[in-house]
PDB file of N, CA and C in Angstrom:
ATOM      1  N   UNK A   1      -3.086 116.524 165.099  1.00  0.00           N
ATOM      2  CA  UNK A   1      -3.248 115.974 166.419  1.00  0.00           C
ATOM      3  C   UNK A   1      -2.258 114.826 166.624  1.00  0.00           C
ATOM      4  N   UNK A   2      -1.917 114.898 167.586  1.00  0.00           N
ATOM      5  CA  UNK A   2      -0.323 113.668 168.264  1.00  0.00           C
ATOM      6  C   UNK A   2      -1.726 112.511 168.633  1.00  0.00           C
ATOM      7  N   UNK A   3      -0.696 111.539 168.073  1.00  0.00           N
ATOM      8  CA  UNK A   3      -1.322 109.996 168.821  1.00  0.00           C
ATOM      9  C   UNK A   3      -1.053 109.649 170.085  1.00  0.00           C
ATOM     10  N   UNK A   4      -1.710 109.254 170.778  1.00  0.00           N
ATOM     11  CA  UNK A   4      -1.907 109.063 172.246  1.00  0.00           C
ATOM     12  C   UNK A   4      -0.486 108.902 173.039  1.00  0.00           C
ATOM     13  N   UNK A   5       0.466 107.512 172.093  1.00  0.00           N
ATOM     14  CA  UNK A   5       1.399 106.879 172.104  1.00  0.00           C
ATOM     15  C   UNK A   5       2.710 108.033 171.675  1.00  0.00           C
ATOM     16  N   UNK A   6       2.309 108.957 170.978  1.00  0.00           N
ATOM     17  CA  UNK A   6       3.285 110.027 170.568  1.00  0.00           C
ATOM     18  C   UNK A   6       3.586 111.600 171.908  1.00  0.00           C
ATOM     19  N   UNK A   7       2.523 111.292 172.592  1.00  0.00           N
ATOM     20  CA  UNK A   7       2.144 112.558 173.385  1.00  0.00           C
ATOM     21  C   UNK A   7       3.172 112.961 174.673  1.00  0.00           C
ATOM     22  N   UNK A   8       3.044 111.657 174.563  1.00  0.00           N
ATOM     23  CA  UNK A   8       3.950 111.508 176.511  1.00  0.00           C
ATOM     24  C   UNK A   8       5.337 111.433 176.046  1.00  0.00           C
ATOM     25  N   UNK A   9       5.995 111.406 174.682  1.00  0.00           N
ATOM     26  CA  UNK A   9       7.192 111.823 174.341  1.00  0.00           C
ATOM     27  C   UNK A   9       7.253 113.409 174.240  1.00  0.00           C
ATOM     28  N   UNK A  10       6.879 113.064 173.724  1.00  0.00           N
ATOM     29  CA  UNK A  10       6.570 114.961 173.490  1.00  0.00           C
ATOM     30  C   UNK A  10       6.531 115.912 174.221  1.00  0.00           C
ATOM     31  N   UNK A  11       5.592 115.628 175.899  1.00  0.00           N
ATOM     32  CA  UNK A  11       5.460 116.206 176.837  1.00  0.00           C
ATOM     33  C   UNK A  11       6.624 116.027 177.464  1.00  0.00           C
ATOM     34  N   UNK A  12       7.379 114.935 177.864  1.00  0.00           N
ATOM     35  CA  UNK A  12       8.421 114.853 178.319  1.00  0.00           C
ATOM     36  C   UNK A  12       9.408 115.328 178.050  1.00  0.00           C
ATOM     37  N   UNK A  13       9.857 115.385 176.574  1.00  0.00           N
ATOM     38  CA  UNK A  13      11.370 115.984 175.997  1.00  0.00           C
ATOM     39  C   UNK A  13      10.566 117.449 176.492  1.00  0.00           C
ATOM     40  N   UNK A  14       9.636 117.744 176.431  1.00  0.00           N
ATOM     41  CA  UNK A  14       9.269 119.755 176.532  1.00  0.00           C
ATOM     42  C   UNK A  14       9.383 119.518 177.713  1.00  0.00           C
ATOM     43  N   UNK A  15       9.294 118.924 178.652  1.00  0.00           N
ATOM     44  CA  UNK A  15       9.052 119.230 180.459  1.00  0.00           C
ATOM     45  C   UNK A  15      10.947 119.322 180.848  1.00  0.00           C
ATOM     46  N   UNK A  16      11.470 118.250 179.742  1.00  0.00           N
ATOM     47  CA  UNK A  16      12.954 118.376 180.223  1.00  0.00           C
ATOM     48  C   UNK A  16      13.627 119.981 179.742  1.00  0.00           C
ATOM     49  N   UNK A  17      13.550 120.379 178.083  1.00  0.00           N
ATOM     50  CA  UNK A  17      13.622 121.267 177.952  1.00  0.00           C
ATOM     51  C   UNK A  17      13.650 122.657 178.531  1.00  0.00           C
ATOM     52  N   UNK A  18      12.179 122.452 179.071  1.00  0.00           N
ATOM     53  CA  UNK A  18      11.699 123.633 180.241  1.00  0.00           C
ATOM     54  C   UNK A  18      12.448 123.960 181.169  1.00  0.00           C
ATOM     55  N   UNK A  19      13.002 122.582 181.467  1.00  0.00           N
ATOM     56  CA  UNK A  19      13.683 122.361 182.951  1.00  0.00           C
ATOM     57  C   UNK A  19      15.160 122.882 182.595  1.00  0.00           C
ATOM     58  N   UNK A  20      16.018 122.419 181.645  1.00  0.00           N
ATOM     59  CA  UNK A  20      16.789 122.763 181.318  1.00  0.00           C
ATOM     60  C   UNK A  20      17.171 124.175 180.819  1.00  0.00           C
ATOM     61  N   UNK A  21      15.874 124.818 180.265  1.00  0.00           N
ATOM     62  CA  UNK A  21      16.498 126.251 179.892  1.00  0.00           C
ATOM     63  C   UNK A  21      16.503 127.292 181.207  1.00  0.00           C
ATOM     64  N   UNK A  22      15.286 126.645 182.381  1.00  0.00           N
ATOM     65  CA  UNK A  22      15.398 127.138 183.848  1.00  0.00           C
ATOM     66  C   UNK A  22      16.219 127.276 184.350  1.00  0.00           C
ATOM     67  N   UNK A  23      17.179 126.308 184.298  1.00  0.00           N
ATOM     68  CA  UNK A  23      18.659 125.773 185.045  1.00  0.00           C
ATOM     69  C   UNK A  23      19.779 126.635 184.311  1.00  0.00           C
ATOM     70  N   UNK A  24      19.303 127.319 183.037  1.00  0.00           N
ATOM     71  CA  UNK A  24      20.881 127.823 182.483  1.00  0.00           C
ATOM     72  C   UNK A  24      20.312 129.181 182.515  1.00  0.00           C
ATOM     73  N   UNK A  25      19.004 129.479 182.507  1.00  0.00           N
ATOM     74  CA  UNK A  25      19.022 131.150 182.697  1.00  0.00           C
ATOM     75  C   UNK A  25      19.047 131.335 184.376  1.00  0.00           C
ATOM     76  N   UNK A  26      18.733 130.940 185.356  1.00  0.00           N
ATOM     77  CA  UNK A  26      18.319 131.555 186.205  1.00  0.00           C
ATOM     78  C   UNK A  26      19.995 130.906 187.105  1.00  0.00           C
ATOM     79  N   UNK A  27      20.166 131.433 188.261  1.00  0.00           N
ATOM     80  CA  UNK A  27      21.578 131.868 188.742  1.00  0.00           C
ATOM     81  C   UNK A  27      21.540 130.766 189.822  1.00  0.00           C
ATOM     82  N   UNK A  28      22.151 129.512 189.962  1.00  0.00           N
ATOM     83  CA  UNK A  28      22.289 128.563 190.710  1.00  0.00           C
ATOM     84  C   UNK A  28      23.167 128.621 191.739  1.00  0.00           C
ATOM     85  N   UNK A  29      23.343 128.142 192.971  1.00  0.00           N
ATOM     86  CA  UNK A  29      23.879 127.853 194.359  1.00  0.00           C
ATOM     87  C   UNK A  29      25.182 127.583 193.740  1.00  0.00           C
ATOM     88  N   UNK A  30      26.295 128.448 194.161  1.00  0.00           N
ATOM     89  CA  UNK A  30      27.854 128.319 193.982  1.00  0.00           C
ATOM     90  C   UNK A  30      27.901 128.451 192.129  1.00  0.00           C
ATOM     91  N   UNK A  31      27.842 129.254 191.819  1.00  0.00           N
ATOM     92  CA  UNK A  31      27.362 129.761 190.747  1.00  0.00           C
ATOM     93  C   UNK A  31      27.359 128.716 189.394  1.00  0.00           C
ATOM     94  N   UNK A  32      26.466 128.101 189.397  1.00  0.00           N
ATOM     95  CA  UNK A  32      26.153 126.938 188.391  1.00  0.00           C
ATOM     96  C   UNK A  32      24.874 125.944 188.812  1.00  0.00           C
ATOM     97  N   UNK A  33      24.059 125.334 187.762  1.00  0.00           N
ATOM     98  CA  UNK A  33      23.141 124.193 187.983  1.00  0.00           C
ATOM     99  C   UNK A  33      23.779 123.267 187.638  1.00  0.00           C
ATOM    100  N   UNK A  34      25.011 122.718 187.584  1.00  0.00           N
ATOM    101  CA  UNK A  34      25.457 121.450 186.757  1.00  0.00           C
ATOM    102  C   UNK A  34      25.378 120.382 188.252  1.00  0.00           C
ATOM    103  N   UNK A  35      25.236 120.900 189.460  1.00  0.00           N
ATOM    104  CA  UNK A  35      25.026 120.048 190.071  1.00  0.00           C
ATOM    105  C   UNK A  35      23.519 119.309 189.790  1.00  0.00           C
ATOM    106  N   UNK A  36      22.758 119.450 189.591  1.00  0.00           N
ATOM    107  CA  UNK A  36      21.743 118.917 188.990  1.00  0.00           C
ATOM    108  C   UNK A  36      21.417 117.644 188.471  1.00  0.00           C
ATOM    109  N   UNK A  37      22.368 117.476 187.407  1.00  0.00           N
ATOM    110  CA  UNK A  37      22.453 116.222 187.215  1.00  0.00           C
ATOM    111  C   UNK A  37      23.153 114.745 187.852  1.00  0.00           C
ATOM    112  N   UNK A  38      24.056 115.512 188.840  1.00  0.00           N
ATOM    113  CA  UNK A  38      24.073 114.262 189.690  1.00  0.00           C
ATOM    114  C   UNK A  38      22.447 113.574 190.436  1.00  0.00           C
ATOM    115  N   UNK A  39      22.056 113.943 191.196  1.00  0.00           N
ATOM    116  CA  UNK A  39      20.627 113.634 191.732  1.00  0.00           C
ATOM    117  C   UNK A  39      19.674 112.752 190.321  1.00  0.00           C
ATOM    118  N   UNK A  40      19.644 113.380 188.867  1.00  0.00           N
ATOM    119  CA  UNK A  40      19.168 112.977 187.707  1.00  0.00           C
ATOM    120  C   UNK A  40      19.829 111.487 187.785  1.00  0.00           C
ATOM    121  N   UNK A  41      21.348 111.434 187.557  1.00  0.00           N
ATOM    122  CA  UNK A  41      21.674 110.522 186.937  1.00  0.00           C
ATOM    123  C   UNK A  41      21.393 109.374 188.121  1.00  0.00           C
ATOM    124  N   UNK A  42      21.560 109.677 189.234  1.00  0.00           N
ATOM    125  CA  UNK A  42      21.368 108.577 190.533  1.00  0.00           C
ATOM    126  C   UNK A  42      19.751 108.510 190.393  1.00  0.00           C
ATOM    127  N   UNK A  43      19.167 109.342 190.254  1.00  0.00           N
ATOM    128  CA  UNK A  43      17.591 108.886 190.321  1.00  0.00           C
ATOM    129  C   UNK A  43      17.304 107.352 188.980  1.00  0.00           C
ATOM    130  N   UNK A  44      18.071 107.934 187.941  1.00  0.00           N
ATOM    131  CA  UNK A  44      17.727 107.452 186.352  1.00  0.00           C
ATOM    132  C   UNK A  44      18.376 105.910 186.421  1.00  0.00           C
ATOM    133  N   UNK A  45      19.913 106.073 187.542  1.00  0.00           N
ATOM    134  CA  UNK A  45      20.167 104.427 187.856  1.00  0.00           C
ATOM    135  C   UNK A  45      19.580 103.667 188.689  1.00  0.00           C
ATOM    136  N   UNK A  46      18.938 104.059 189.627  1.00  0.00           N
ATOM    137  CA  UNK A  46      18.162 103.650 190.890  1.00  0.00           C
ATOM    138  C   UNK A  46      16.873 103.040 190.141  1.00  0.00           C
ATOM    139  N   UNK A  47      16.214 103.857 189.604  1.00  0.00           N
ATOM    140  CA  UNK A  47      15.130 103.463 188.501  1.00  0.00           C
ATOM    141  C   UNK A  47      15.088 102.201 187.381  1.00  0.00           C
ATOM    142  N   UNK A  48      15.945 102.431 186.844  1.00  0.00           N
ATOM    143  CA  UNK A  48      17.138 101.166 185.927  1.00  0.00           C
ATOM    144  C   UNK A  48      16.898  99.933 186.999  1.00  0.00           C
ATOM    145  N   UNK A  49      17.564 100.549 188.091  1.00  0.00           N
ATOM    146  CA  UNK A  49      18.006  98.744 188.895  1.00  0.00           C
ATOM    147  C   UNK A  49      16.714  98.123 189.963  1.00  0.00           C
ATOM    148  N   UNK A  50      15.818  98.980 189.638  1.00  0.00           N
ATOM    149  CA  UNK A  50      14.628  98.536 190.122  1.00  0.00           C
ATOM    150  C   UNK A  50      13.730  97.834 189.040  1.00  0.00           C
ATOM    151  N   UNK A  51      13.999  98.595 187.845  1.00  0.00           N
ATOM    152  CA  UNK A  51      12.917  97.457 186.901  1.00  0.00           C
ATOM    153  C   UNK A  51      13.763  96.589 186.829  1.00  0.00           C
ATOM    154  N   UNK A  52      14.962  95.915 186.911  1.00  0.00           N
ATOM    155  CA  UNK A  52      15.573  95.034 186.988  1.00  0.00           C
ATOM    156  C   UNK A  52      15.135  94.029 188.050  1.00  0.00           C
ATOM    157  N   UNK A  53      14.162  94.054 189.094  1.00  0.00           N
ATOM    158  CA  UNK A  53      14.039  93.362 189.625  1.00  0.00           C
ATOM    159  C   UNK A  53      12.707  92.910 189.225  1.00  0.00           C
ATOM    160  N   UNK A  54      11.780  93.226 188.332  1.00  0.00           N
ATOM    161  CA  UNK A  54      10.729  92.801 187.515  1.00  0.00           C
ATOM    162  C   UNK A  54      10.921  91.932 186.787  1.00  0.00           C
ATOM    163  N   UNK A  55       9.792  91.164 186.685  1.00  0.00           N
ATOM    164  CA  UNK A  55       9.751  89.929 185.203  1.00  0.00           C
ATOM    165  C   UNK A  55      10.015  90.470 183.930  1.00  0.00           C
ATOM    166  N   UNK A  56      10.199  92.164 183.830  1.00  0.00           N
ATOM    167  CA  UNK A  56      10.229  92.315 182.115  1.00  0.00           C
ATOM    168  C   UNK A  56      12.323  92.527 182.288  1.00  0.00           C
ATOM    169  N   UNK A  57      12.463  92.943 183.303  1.00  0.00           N
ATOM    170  CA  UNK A  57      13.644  93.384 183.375  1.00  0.00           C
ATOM    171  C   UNK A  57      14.487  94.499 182.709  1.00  0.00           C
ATOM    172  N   UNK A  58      15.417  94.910 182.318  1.00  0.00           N
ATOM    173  CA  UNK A  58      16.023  95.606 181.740  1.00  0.00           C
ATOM    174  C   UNK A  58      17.265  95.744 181.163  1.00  0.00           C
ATOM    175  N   UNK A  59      17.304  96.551 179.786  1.00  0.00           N
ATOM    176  CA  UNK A  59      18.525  96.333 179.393  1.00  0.00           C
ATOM    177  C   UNK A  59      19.498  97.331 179.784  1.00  0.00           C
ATOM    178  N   UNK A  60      20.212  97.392 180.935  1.00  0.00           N
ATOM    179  CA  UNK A  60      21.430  98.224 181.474  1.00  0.00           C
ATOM    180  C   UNK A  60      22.371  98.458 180.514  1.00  0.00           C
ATOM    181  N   UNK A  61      23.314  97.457 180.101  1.00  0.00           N
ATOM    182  CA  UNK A  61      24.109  97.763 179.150  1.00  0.00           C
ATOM    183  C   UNK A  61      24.034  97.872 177.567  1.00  0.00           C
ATOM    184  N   UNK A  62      22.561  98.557 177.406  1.00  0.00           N
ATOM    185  CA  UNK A  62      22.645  98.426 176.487  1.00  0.00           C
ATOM    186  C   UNK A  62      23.501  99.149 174.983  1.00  0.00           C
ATOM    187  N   UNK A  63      24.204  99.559 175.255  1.00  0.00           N
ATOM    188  CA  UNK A  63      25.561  99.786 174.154  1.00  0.00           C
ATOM    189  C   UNK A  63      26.205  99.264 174.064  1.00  0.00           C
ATOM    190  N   UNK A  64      26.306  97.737 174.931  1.00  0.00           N
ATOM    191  CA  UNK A  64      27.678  96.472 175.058  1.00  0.00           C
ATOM    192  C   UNK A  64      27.099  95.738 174.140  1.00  0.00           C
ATOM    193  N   UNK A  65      27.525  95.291 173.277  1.00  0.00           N
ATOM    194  CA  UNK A  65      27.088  93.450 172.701  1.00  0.00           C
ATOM    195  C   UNK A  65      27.252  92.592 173.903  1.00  0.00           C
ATOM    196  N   UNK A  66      26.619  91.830 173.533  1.00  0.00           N
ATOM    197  CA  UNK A  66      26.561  90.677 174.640  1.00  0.00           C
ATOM    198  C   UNK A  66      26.216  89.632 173.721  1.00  0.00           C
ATOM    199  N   UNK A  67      26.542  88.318 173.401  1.00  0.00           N
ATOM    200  CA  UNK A  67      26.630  87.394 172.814  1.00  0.00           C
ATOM    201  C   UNK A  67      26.171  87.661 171.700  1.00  0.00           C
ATOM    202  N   UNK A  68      27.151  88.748 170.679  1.00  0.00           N
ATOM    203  CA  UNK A  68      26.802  89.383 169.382  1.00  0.00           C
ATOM    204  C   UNK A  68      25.599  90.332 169.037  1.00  0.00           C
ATOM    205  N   UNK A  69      24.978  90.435 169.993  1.00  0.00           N
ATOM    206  CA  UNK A  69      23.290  90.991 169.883  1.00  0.00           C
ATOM    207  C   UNK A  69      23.269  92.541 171.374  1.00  0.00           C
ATOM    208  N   UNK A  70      22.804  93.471 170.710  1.00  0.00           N
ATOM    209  CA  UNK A  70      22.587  94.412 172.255  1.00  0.00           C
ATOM    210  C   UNK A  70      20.773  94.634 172.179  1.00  0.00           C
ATOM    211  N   UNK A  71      20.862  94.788 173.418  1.00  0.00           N
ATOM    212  CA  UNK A  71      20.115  95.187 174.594  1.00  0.00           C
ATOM    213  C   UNK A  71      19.692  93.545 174.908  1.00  0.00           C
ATOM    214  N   UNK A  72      20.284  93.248 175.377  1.00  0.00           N
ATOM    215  CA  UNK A  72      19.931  92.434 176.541  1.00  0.00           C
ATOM    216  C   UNK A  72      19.265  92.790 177.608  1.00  0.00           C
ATOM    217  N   UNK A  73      18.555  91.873 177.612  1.00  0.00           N
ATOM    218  CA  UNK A  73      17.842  92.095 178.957  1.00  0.00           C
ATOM    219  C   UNK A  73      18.530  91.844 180.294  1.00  0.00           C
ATOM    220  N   UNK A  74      18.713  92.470 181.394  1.00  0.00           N
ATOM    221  CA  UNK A  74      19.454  91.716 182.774  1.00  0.00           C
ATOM    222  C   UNK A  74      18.512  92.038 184.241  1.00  0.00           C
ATOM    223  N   UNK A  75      18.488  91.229 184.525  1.00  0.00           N
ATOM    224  CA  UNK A  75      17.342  90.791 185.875  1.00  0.00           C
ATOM    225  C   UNK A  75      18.068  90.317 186.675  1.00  0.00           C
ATOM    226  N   UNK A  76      17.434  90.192 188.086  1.00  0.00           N
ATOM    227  CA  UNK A  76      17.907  89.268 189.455  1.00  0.00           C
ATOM    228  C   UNK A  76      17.505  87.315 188.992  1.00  0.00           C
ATOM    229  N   UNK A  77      17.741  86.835 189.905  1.00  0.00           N
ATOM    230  CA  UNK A  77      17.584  85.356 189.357  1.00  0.00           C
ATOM    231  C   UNK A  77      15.979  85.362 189.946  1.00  0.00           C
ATOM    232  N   UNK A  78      15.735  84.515 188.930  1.00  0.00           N
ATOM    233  CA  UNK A  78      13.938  84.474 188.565  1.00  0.00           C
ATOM    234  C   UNK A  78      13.343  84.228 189.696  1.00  0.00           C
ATOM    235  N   UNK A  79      13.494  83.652 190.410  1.00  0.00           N
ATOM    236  CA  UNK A  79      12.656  83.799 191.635  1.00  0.00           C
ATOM    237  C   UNK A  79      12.764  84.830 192.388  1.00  0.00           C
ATOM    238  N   UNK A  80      13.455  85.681 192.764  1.00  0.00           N
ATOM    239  CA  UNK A  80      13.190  86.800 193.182  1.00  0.00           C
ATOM    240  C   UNK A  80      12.593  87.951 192.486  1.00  0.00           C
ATOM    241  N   UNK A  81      12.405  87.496 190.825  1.00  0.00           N
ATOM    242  CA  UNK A  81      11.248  88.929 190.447  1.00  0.00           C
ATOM    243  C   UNK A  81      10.169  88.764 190.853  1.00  0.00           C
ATOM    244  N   UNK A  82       9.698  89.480 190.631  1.00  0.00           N
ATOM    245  CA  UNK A  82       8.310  90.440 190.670  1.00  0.00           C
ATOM    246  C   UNK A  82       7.189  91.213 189.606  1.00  0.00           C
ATOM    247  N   UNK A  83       6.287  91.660 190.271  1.00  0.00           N
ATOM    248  CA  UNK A  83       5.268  92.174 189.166  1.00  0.00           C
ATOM    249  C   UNK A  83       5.018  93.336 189.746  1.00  0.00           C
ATOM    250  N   UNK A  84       5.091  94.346 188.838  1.00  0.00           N
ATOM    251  CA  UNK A  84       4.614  95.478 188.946  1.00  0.00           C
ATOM    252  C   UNK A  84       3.273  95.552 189.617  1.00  0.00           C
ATOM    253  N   UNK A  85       2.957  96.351 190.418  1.00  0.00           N
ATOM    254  CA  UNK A  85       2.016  96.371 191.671  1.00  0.00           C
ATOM    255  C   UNK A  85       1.053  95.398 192.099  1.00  0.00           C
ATOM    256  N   UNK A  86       2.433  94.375 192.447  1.00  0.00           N
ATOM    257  CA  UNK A  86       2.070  93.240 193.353  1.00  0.00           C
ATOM    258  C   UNK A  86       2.686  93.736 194.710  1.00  0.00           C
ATOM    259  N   UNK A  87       2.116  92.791 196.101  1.00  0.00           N
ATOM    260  CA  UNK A  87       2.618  93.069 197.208  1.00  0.00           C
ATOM    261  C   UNK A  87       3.963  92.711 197.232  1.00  0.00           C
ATOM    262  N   UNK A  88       4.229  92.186 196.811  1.00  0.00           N
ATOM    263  CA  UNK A  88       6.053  92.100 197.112  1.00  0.00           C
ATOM    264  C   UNK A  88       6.360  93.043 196.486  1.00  0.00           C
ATOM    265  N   UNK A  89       6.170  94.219 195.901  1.00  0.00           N
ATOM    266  CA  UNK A  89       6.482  95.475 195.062  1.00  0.00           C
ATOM    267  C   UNK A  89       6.042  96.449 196.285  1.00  0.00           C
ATOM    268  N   UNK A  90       5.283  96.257 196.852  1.00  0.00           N
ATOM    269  CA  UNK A  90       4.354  97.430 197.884  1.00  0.00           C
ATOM    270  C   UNK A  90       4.947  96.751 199.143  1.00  0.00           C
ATOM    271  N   UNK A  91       5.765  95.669 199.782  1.00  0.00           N
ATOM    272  CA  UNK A  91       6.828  95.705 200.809  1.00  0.00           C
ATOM    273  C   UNK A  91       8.266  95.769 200.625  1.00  0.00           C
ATOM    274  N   UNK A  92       8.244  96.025 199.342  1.00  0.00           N
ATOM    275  CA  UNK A  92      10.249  96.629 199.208  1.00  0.00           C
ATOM    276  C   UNK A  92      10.104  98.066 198.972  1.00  0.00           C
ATOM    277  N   UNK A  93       9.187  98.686 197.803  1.00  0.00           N
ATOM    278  CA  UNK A  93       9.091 100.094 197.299  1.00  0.00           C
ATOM    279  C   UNK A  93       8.680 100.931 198.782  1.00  0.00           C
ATOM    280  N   UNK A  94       7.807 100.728 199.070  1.00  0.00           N
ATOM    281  CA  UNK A  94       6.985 101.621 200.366  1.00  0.00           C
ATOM    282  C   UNK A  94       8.227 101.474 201.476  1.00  0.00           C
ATOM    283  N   UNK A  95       8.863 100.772 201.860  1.00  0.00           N
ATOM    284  CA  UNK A  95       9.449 101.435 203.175  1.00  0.00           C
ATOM    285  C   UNK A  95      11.319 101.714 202.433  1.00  0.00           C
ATOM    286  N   UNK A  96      11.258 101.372 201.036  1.00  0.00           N
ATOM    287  CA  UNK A  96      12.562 102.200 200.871  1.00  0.00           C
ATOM    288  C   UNK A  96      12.564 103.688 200.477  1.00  0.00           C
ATOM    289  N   UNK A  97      10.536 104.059 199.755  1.00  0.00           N
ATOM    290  CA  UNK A  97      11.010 105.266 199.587  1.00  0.00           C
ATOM    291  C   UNK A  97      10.936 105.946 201.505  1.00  0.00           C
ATOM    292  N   UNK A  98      10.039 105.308 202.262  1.00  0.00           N
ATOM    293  CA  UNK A  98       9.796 106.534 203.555  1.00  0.00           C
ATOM    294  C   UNK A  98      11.250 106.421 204.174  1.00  0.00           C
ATOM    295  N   UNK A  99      12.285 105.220 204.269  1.00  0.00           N
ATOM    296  CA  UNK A  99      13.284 105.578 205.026  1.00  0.00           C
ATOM    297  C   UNK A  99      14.700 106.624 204.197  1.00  0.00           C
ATOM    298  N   UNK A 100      14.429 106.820 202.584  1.00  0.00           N
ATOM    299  CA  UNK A 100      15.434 107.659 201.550  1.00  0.00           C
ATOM    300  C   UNK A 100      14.453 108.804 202.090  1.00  0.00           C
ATOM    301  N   UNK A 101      13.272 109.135 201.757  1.00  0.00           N
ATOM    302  CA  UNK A 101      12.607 110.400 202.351  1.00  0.00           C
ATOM    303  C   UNK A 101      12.430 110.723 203.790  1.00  0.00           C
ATOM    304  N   UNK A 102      13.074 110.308 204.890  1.00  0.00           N
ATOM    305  CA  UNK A 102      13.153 110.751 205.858  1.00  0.00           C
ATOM    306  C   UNK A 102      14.388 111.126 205.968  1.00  0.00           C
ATOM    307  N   UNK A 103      15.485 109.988 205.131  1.00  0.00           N
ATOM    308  CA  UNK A 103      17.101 110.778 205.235  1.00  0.00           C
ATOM    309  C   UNK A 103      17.373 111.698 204.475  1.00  0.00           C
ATOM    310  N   UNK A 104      16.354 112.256 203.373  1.00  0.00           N
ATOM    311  CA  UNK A 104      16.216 113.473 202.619  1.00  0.00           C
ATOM    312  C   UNK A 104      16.320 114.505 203.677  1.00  0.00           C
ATOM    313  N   UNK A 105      14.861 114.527 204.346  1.00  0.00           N
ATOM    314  CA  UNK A 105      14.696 115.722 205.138  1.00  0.00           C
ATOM    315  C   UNK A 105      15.271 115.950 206.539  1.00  0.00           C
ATOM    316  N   UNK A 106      15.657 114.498 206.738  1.00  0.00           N
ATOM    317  CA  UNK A 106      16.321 115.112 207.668  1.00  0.00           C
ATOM    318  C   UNK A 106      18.005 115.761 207.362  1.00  0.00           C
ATOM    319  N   UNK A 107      18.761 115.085 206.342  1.00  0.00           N
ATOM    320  CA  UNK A 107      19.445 115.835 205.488  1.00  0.00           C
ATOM    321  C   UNK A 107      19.167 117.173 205.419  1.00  0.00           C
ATOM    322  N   UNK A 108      18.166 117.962 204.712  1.00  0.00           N
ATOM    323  CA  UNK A 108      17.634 119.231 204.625  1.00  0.00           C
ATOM    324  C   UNK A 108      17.569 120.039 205.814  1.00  0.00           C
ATOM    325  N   UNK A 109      16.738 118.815 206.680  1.00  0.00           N
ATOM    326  CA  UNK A 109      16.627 120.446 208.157  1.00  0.00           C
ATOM    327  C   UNK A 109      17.983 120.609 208.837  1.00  0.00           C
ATOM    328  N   UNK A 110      18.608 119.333 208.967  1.00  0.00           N
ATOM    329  CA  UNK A 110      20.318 119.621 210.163  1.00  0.00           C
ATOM    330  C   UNK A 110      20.959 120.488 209.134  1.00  0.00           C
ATOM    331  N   UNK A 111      21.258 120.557 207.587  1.00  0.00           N
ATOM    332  CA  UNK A 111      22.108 121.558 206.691  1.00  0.00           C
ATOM    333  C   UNK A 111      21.803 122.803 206.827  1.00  0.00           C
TER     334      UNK A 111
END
């Protein structure tokens, strides 16, 4: 039996897997899925530069040394973080995802 803490790795590398062997067997738009990972990698930086605006922050560069030592942590200047589901998290998150998801679909229906 997987430990609690072991599980959600596990499920994840298999959910990517899944996803990935989907994308190379089955026959993609202009014949390839490699577009795919653009949307991934912009989702995965967007994500990045948002916990960056949290009190734990994040380490972006982390393959650079930075004053002899890596993963640094890098954040906005301290007064502008935040806490994970506090209201200043629920008036920046909530109307950036409805106005990216309205230029999604409306993207989708005019194409």
């Amino acid at each position: 039996m997987l430990r609690r803490r072991t599980r959600g790795a596990y499920g994840a590398a298999g959910a990517g897997l899944l996803t990935g062997l989907a994308a190379a067997a089955l026959p993609g738009p202009g014949g390839g899925w490699w577009w795919v990972g653009i949307p991934l990698g912009v989702g995965c930086l967007v994500h990045s530069l948002g916990d960056a605006l949290t009190f734990t922050r994040v380490p972006l560069p982390w393959p650079i040394r930075i004053r002899g030592g890596r993963w640094a942590a890098l954040g906005v200047w301290a007064p502008l973080r935040f806490r994970t589901g506090s209201a200043a998290e629920l008036f920046l998150v909530v109307p950036a995802v409805l106005a990216l998801g309205g230029v999604s679909v409306w993207t989708l229906l005019a194409g």
